[in-house]
Protein backbone atom coordinates (compact mmCIF):
# COMPACT_ATOMS: atom_id res chain seq x y z
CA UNK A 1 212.75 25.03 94.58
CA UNK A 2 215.74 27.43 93.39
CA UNK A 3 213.96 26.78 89.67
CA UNK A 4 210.09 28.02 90.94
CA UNK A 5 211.99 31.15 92.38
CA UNK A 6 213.11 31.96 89.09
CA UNK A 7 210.13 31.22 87.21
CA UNK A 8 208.10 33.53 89.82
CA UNK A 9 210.80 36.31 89.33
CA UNK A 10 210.35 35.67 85.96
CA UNK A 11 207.05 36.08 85.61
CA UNK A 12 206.80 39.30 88.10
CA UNK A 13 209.71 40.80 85.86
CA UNK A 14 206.99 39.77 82.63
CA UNK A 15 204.06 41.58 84.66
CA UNK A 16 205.89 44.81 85.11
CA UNK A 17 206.94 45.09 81.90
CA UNK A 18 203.39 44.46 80.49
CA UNK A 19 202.03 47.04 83.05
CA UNK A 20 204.35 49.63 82.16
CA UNK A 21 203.28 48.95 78.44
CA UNK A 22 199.71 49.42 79.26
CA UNK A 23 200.94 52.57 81.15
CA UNK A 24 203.17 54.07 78.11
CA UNK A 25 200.04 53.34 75.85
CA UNK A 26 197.68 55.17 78.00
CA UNK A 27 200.07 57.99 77.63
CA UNK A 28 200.50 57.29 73.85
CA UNK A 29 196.33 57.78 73.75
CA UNK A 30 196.59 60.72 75.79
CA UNK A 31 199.16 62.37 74.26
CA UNK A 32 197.35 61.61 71.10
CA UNK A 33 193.72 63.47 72.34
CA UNK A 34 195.67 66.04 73.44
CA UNK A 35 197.36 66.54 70.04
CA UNK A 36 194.10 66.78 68.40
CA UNK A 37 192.39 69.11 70.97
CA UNK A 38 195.36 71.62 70.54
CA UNK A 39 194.84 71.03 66.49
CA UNK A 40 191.30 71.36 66.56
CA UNK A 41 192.11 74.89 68.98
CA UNK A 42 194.52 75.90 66.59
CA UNK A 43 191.71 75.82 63.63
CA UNK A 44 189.21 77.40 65.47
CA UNK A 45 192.25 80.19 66.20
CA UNK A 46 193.16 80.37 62.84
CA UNK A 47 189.22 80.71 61.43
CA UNK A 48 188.85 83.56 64.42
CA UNK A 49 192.04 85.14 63.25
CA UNK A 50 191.09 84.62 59.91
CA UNK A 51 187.52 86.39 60.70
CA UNK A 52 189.15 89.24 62.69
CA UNK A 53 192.21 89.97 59.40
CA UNK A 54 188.95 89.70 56.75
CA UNK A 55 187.03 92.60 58.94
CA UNK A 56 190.65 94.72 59.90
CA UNK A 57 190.90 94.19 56.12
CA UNK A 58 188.01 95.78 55.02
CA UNK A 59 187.01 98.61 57.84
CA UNK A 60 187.10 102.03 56.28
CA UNK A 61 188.50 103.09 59.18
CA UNK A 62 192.51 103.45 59.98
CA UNK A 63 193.08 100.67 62.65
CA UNK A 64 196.70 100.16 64.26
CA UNK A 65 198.35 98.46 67.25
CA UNK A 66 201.70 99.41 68.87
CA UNK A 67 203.38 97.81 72.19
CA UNK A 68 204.19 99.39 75.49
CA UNK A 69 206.79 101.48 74.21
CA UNK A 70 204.85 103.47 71.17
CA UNK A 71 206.30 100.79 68.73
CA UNK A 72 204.13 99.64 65.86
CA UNK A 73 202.83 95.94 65.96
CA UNK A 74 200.31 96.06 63.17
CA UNK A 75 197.59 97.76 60.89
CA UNK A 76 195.20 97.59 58.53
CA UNK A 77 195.52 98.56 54.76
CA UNK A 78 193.87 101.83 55.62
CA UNK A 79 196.45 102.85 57.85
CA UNK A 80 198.79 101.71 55.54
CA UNK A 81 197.06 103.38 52.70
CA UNK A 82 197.48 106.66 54.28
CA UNK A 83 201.09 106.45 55.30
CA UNK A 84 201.52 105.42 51.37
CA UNK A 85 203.27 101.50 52.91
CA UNK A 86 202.23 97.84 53.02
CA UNK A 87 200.50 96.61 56.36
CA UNK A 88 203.35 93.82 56.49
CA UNK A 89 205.52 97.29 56.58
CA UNK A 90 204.29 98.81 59.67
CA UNK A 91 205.85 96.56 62.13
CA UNK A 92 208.56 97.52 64.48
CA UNK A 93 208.22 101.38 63.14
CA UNK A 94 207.34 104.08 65.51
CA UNK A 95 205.77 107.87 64.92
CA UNK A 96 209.28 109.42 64.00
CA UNK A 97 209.18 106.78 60.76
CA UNK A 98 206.19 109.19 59.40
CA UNK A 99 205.96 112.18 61.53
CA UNK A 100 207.78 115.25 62.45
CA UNK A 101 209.82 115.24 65.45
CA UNK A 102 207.37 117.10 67.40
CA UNK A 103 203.90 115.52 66.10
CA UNK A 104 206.27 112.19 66.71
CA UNK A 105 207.25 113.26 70.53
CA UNK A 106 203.42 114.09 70.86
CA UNK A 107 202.04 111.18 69.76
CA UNK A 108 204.52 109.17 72.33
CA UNK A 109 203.65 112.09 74.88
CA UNK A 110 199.39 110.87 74.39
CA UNK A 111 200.21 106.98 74.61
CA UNK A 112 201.90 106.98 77.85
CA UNK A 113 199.37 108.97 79.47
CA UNK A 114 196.89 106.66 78.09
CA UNK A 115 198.56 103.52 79.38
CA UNK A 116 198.81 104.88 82.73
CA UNK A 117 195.46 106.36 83.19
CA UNK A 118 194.35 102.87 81.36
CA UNK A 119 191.56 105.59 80.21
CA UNK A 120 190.48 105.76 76.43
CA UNK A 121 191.40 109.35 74.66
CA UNK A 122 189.63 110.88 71.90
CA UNK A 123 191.16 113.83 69.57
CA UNK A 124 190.38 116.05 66.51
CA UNK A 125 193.36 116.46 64.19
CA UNK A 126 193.98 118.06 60.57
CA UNK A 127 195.99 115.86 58.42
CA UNK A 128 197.74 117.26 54.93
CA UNK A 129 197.26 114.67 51.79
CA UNK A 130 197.00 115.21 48.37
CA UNK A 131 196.95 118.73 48.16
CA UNK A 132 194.26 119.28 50.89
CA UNK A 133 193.21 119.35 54.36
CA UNK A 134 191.48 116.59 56.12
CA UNK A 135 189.36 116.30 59.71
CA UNK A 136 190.22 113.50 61.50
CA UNK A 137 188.54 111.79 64.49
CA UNK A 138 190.75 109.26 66.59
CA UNK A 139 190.31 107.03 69.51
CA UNK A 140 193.28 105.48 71.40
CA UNK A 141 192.15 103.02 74.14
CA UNK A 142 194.41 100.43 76.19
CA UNK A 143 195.11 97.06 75.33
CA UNK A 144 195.42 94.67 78.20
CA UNK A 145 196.62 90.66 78.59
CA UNK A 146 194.90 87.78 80.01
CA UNK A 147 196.20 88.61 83.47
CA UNK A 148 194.61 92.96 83.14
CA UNK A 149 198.00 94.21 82.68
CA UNK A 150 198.21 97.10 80.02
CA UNK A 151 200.36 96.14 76.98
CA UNK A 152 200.08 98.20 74.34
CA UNK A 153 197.70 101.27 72.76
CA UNK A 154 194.82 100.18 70.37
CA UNK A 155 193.70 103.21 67.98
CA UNK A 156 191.40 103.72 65.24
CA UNK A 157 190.75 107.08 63.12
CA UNK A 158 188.11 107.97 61.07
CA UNK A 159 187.44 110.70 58.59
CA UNK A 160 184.87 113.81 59.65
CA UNK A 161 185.54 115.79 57.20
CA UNK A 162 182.17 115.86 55.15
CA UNK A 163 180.29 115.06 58.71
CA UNK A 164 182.28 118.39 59.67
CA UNK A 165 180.94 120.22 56.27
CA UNK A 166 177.31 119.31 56.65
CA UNK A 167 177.35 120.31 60.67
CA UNK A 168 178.70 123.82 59.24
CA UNK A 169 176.06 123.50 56.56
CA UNK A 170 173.65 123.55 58.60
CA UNK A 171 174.50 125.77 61.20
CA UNK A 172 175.04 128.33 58.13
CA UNK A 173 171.39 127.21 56.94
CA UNK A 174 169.83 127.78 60.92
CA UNK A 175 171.62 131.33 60.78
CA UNK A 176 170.43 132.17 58.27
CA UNK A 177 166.53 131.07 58.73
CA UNK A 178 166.68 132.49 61.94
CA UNK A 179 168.21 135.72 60.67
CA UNK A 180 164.92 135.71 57.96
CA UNK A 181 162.53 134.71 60.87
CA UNK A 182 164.11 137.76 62.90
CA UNK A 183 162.53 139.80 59.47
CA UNK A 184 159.61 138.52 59.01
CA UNK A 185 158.69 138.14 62.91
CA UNK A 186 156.65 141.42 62.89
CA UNK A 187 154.65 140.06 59.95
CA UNK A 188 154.28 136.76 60.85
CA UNK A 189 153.01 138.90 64.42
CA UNK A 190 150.57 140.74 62.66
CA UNK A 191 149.14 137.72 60.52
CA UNK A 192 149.37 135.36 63.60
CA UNK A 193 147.23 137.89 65.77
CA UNK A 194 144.82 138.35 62.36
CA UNK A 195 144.05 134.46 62.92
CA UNK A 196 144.08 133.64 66.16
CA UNK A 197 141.01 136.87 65.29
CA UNK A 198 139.63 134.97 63.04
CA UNK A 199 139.92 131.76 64.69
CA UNK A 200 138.41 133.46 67.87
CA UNK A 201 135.90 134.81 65.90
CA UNK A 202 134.61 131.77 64.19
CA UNK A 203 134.93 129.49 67.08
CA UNK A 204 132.46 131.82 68.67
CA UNK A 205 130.05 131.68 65.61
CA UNK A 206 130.39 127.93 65.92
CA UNK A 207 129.54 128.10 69.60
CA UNK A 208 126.77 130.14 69.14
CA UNK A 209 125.29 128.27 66.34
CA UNK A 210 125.74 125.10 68.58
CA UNK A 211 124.11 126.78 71.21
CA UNK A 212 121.08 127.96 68.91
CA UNK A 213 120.94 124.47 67.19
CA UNK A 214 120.59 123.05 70.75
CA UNK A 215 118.21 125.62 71.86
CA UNK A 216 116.42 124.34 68.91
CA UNK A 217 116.67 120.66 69.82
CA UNK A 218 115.57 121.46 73.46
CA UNK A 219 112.54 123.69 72.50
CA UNK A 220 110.92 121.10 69.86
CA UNK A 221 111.77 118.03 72.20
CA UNK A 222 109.96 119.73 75.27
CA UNK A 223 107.23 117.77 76.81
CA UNK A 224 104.97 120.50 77.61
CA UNK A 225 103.83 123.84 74.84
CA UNK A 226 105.78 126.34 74.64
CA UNK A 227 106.10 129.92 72.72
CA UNK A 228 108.15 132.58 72.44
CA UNK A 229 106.70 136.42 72.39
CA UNK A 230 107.90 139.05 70.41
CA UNK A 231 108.01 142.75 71.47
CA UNK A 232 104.52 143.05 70.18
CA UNK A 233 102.95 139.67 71.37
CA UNK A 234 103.20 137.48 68.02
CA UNK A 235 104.66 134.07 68.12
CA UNK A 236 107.85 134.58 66.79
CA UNK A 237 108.42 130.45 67.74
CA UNK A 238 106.33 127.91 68.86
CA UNK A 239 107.73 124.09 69.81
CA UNK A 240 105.57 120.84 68.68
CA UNK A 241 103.90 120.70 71.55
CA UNK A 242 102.34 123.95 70.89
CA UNK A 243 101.42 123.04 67.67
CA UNK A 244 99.21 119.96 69.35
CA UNK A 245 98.17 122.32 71.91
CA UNK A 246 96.60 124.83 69.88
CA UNK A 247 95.60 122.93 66.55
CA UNK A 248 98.07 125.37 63.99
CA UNK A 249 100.83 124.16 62.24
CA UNK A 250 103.99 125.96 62.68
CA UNK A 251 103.79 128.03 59.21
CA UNK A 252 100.08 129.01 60.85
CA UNK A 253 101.42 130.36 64.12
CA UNK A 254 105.62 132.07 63.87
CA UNK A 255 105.44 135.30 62.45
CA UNK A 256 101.13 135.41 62.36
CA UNK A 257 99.53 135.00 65.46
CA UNK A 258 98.94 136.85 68.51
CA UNK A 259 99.20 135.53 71.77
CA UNK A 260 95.65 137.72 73.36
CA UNK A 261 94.08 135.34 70.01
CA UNK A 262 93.93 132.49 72.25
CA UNK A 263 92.67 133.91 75.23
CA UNK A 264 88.73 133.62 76.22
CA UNK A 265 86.92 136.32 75.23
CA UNK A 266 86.21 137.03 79.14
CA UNK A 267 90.05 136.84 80.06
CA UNK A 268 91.22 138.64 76.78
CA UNK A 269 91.25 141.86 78.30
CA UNK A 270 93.72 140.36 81.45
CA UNK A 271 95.44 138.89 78.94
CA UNK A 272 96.26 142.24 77.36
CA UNK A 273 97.92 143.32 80.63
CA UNK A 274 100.33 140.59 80.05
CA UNK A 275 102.68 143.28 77.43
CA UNK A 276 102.98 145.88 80.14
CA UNK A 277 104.77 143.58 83.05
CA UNK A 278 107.79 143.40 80.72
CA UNK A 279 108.50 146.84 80.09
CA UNK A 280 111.55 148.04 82.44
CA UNK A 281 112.11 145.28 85.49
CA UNK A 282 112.04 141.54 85.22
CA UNK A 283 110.79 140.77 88.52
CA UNK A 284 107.45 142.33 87.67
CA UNK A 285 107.11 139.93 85.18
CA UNK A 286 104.27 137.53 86.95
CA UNK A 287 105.74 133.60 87.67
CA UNK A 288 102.03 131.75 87.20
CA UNK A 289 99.25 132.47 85.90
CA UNK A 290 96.34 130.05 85.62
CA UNK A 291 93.83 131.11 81.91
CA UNK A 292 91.34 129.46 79.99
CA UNK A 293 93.04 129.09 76.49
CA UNK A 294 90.97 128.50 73.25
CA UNK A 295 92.39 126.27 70.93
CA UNK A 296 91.63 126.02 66.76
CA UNK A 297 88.21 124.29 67.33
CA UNK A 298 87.21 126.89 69.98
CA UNK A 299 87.52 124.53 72.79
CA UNK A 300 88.32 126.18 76.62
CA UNK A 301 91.44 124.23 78.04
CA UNK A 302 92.39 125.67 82.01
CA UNK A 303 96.10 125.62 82.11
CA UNK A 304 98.67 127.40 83.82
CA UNK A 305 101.22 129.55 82.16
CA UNK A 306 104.50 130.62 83.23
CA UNK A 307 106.11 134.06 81.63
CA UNK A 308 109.97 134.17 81.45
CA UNK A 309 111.20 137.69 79.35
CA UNK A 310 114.14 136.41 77.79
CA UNK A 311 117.38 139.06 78.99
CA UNK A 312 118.46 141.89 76.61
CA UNK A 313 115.34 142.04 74.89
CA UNK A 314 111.50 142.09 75.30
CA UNK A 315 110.73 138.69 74.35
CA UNK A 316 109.08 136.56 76.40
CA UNK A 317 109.07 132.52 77.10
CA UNK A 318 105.94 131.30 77.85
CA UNK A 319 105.58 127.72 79.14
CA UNK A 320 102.12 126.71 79.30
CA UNK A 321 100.77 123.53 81.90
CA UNK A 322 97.42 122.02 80.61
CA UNK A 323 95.14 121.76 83.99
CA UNK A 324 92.80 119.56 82.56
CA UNK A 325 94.60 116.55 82.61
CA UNK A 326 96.09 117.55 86.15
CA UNK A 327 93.31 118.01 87.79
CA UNK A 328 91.43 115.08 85.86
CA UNK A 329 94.37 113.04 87.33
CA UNK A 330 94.42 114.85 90.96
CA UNK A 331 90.57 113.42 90.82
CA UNK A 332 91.36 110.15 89.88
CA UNK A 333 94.28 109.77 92.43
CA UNK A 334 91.76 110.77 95.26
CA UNK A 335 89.64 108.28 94.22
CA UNK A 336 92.19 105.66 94.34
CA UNK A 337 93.37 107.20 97.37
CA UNK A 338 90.34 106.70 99.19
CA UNK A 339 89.16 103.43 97.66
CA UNK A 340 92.82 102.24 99.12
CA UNK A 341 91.79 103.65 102.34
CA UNK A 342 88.57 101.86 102.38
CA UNK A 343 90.08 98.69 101.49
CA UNK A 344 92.99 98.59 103.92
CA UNK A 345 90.48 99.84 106.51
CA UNK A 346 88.12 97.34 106.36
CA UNK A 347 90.25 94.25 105.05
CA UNK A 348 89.84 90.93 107.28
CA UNK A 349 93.30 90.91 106.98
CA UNK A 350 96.01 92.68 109.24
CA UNK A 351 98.09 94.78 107.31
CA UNK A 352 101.35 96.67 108.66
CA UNK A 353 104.40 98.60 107.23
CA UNK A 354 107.74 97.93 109.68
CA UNK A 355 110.63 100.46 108.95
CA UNK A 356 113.94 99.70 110.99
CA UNK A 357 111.88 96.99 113.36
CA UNK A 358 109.14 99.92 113.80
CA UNK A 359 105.48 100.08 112.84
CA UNK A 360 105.12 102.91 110.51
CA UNK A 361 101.49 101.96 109.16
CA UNK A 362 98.96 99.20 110.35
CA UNK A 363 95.30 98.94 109.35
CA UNK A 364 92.28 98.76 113.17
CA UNK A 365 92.60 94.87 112.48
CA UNK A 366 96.35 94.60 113.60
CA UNK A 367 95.18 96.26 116.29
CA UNK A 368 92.26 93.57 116.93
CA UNK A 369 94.69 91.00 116.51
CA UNK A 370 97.68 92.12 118.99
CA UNK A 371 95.44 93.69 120.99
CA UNK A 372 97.15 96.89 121.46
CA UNK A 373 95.61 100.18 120.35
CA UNK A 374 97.37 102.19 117.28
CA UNK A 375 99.12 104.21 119.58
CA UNK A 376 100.92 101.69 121.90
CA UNK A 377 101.97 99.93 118.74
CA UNK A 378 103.59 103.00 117.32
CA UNK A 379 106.21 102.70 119.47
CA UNK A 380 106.27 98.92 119.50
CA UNK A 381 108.93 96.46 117.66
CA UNK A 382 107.06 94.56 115.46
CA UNK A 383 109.71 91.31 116.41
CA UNK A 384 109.49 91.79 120.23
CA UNK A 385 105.38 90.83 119.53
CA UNK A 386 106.50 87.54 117.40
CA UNK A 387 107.49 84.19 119.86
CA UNK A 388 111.74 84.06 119.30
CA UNK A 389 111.62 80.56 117.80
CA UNK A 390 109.80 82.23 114.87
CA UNK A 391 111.25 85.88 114.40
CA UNK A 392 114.04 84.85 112.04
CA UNK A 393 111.44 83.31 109.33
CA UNK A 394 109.28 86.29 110.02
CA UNK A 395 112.14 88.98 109.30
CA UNK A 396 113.70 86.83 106.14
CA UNK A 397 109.88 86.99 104.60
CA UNK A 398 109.96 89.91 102.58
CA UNK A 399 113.15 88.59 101.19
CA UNK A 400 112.81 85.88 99.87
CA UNK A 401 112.10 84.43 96.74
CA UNK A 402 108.80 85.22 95.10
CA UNK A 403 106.99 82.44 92.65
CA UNK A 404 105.70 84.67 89.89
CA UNK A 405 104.06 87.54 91.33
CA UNK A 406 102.71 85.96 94.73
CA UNK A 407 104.33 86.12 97.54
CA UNK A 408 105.29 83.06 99.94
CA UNK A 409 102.94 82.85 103.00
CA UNK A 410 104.77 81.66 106.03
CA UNK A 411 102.62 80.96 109.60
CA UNK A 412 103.84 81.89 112.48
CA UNK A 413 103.04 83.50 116.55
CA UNK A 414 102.52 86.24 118.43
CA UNK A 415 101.99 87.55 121.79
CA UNK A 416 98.45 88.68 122.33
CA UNK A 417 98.23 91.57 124.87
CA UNK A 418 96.87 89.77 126.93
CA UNK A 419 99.56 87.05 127.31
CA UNK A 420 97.70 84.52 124.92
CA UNK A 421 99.78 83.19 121.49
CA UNK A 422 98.16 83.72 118.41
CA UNK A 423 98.48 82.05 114.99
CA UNK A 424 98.89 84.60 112.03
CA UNK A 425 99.81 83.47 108.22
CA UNK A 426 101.55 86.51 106.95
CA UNK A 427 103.11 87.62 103.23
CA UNK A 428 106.26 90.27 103.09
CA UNK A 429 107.86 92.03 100.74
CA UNK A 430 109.65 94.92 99.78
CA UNK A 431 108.75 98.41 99.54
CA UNK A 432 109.86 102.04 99.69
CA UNK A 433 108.13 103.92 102.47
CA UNK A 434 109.08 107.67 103.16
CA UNK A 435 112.14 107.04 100.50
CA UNK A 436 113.39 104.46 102.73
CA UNK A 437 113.31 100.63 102.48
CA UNK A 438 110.66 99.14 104.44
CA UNK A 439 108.51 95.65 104.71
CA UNK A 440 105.18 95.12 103.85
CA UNK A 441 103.16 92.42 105.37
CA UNK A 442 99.90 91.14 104.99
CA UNK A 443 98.75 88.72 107.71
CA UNK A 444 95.60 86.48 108.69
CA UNK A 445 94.22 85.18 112.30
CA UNK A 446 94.49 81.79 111.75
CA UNK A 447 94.17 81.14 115.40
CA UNK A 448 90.77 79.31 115.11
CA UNK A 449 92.06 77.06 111.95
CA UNK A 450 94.72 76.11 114.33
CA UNK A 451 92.44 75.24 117.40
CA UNK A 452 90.00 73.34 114.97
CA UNK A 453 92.88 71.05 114.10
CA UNK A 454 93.90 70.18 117.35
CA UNK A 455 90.43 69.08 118.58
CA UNK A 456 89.55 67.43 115.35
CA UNK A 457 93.22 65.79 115.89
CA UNK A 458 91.86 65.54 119.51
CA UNK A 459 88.84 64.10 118.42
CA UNK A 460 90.15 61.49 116.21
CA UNK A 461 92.83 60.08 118.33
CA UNK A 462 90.34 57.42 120.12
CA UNK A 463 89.53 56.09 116.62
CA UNK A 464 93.80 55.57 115.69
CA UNK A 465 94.33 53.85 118.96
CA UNK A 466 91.13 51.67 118.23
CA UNK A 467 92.22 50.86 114.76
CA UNK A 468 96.09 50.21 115.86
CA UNK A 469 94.65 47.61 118.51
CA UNK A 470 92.42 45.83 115.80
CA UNK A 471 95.56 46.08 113.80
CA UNK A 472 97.61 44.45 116.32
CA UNK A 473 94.47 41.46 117.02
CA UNK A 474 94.42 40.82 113.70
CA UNK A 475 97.85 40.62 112.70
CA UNK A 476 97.82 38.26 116.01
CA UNK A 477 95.00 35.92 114.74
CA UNK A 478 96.75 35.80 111.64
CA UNK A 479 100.23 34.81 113.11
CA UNK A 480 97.80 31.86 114.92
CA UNK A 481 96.35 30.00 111.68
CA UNK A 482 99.69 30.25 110.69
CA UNK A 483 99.67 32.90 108.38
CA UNK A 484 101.90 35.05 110.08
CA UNK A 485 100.72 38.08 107.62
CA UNK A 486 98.61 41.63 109.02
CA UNK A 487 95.31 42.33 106.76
């Protein structure tokens, strides 16, 4: 028993040391990846520091540090350069190593204020070297630690010199153009008030030869003849138009022919008065006038002329309307016009234009077939006359669809005057009436069609039940021999 006791104390002892081993490994390992972390931190340090001395190294500019207390820490060959020392020199010296006592005590004087504003200072200064004078630009800002405490003064100082000689350059260059311009401003007055002038004057040129060009472009383009009258009556311009009108070319008529030439013999002495309304006031000259014109092959044409004198001078515009086709076209519309008339009159069908649910036209047979004279209907809504179940397909008529160039036809009811409901098959569509939208519709009685229907439906329904009960025998007989099929 006393031996297991010191086998098992033994072996505990054995444990513990083993665990302790595993423990001062671990530690080994760690102590190990920490070594290499802080190695591989150290390179990266060094290749930053390394990046940082290759830049300091080569910036034209003068770059130092100093601590806290004004006292040099480092710089960069430039620095050095000018204070005639090594870089590796500067540390530990202050300002009174390289400058007077009082540019030293100055110097000192700027850094302190510096580090306790912690604000950055900028200065011009002259510095002596080589036998000259030199402009100088330097910064001084704050350097601060890890934790934002203030440390030390960074500065860096760069040469302005020739920046300083080409700003007085120019300056010297701006007073004197300005001192020139000051001379020559009267002239340059003078020849600037010559063009604007000249400028005025050919912008105006160019305006008015615009303007004539356009005139130009207006007058030939016009759709109806038209002249232009000099003092004495001769064409001085006549448009294409004309030149159809008449039956001369242009080279025939501008400059050659008199306007009295083309009046009829009859009228020629009127036509003579025409000179004298433009003499003083331009409201005597006459608007219309209607004339018989005669034309190259001698042919009378009525038309109606309009004389315009053209201000500032005696010319006058004449615009001439040719009558013949007008009134050849007045003819023919009030032929069509009554024809229509005729047509819509006496039509089998009911025909009626509704503006705004109102009857603004209808033809005697909507009349007939409503029952109400024109009058009643006039102040009538065309819906209020059409059974409810069907006023929706009624109003939607006119807008819908067309197939080609036919309109849909679409059946529907109405309330006779007299109580009774009528069938009508009516076509809408869209029109302008009065400048206004408005539906036209075209409808037939088909009241009669209707009625034949049912009593031919009527009619035939004896001879369907007769032929359903023969159906109904049959299929019965059938179902009897065993078939069990209808015939």
């Amino acid at each position: 028993m006393i031996k297991t006791d010191a086998t098992i104390e033994k072996l505990l002892t054995i444990e513990k040391a083993v665990n302790e081993m595993v423990t001062l490994r671990q530690g080994i390992l760690e102590l190990k990846e920490s070594e290499a972390q802080r190695q591989k931190a150290l390179e990266e340090l060094q290749k930053v520091g390394a990046h940082y001395r290759v830049l300091l190294e080569h910036l034209p500019q003068r770059v130092f540090l100093k601590d806290k207390n004004s006292v040099y820490l480092l710089c960069n060959p430039a620095f050095a350069s000018g204070l005639r020392i090594k870089p590796e020199e500067i540390a530990g010296k202050t300002d009174d190593d390289f400058y007077p006592g009082e540019w030293a005590s100055k110097n000192r004087s700027e850094d302190q204020r510096i580090m306790a504003t912690g604000c950055a200072e900028t200065r011009e200064e002259a510095l002596e070297g080589d036998g000259k004078t030199s402009l100088w630009n330097t910064l001084k800002t704050p350097v601060k630690d890890e934790s934002g405490n203030i440390v030390g003064i960074l500065g860096v100082s760069w040469d302005i010199s020739e920046q300083r000689r080409k700003d007085e350059e120019w300056q010297q260059r701006c007073a004197q153009a300005e001192e020139m311009a000051a001379h020559l401003k009267p002239e340059i007055q003078r020849l600037s008030e010559q063009l604007q002038i000249e400028v005025a004057e050919r912008r105006q040129k160019e305006e008015e030869l615009r303007a004539a060009e356009e005139f130009r472009r207006v007058f030939e383009n016009l759709a109806t003849p038209v002249v232009i009258l000099d003092e004495n009556r001769v064409i001085c311009l006549a448009n294409r138009e004309f030149e159809k009108f008449s039956g001369y070319s242009k080279e025939e008529l501008e400059g050659k022919k008199r306007w009295p030439e083309f009046s009829a013999p009859a009228e020629a002495e009127g036509t003579e008065g025409v000179q004298e309304t433009f003499d003083e006031k331009a409201e005597t000259v006459p608007s219309d006038g209607e004339y018989r014109l005669r034309d190259r092959s001698g042919t009378l044409r009525e038309v109606s002329c309009k004389f315009v004198r053209i201000p500032d001078n005696q010319r006058i515009i004449v615009s001439i309307s040719d009558l013949t086709h007008q009134k050849r076209a007045e003819e023919w519309i009030g032929s069509l016009e009554e024809k229509y008339n005729s047509l819509v009159e006496n039509t089998r069908e009911a025909v009626a234009v509704v503006q705004e649910g109102v009857f603004r036209f209808i033809n005697p047979k909507v009349s007939e077939v409503l029952g109400y004279a024109k009058d009643e209907l006039a102040s009538m809504s065309f819906l209020d006359l059409i059974l409810p179940e069907d006023r929706e397909r009624v109003e939607m008529a006119p807008l819908l669809p067309k197939n080609g160039n036919s309109a849909p036809s679409h059946p529907f009811r109405v309330i006779h005057k007299d109580g009774r409901v009528r069938w009508l098959e009516g076509r809408g569509s869209m029109i302008q009436w009065g400048k206004k939208p408005a539906a036209l519709y075209s409808m037939t009685d088909i009241t009669d069609q209707i009625q034949a229907k049912e009593e031919l439906r009527a009619c035939l329904e004896p001879f369907r039940a007769l032929v359903r009960a023969m159906d109904r025998y049959l299929f019965s007989l059938n179902a009897m021999e065993g078939k069990g099929e209808r015939v």
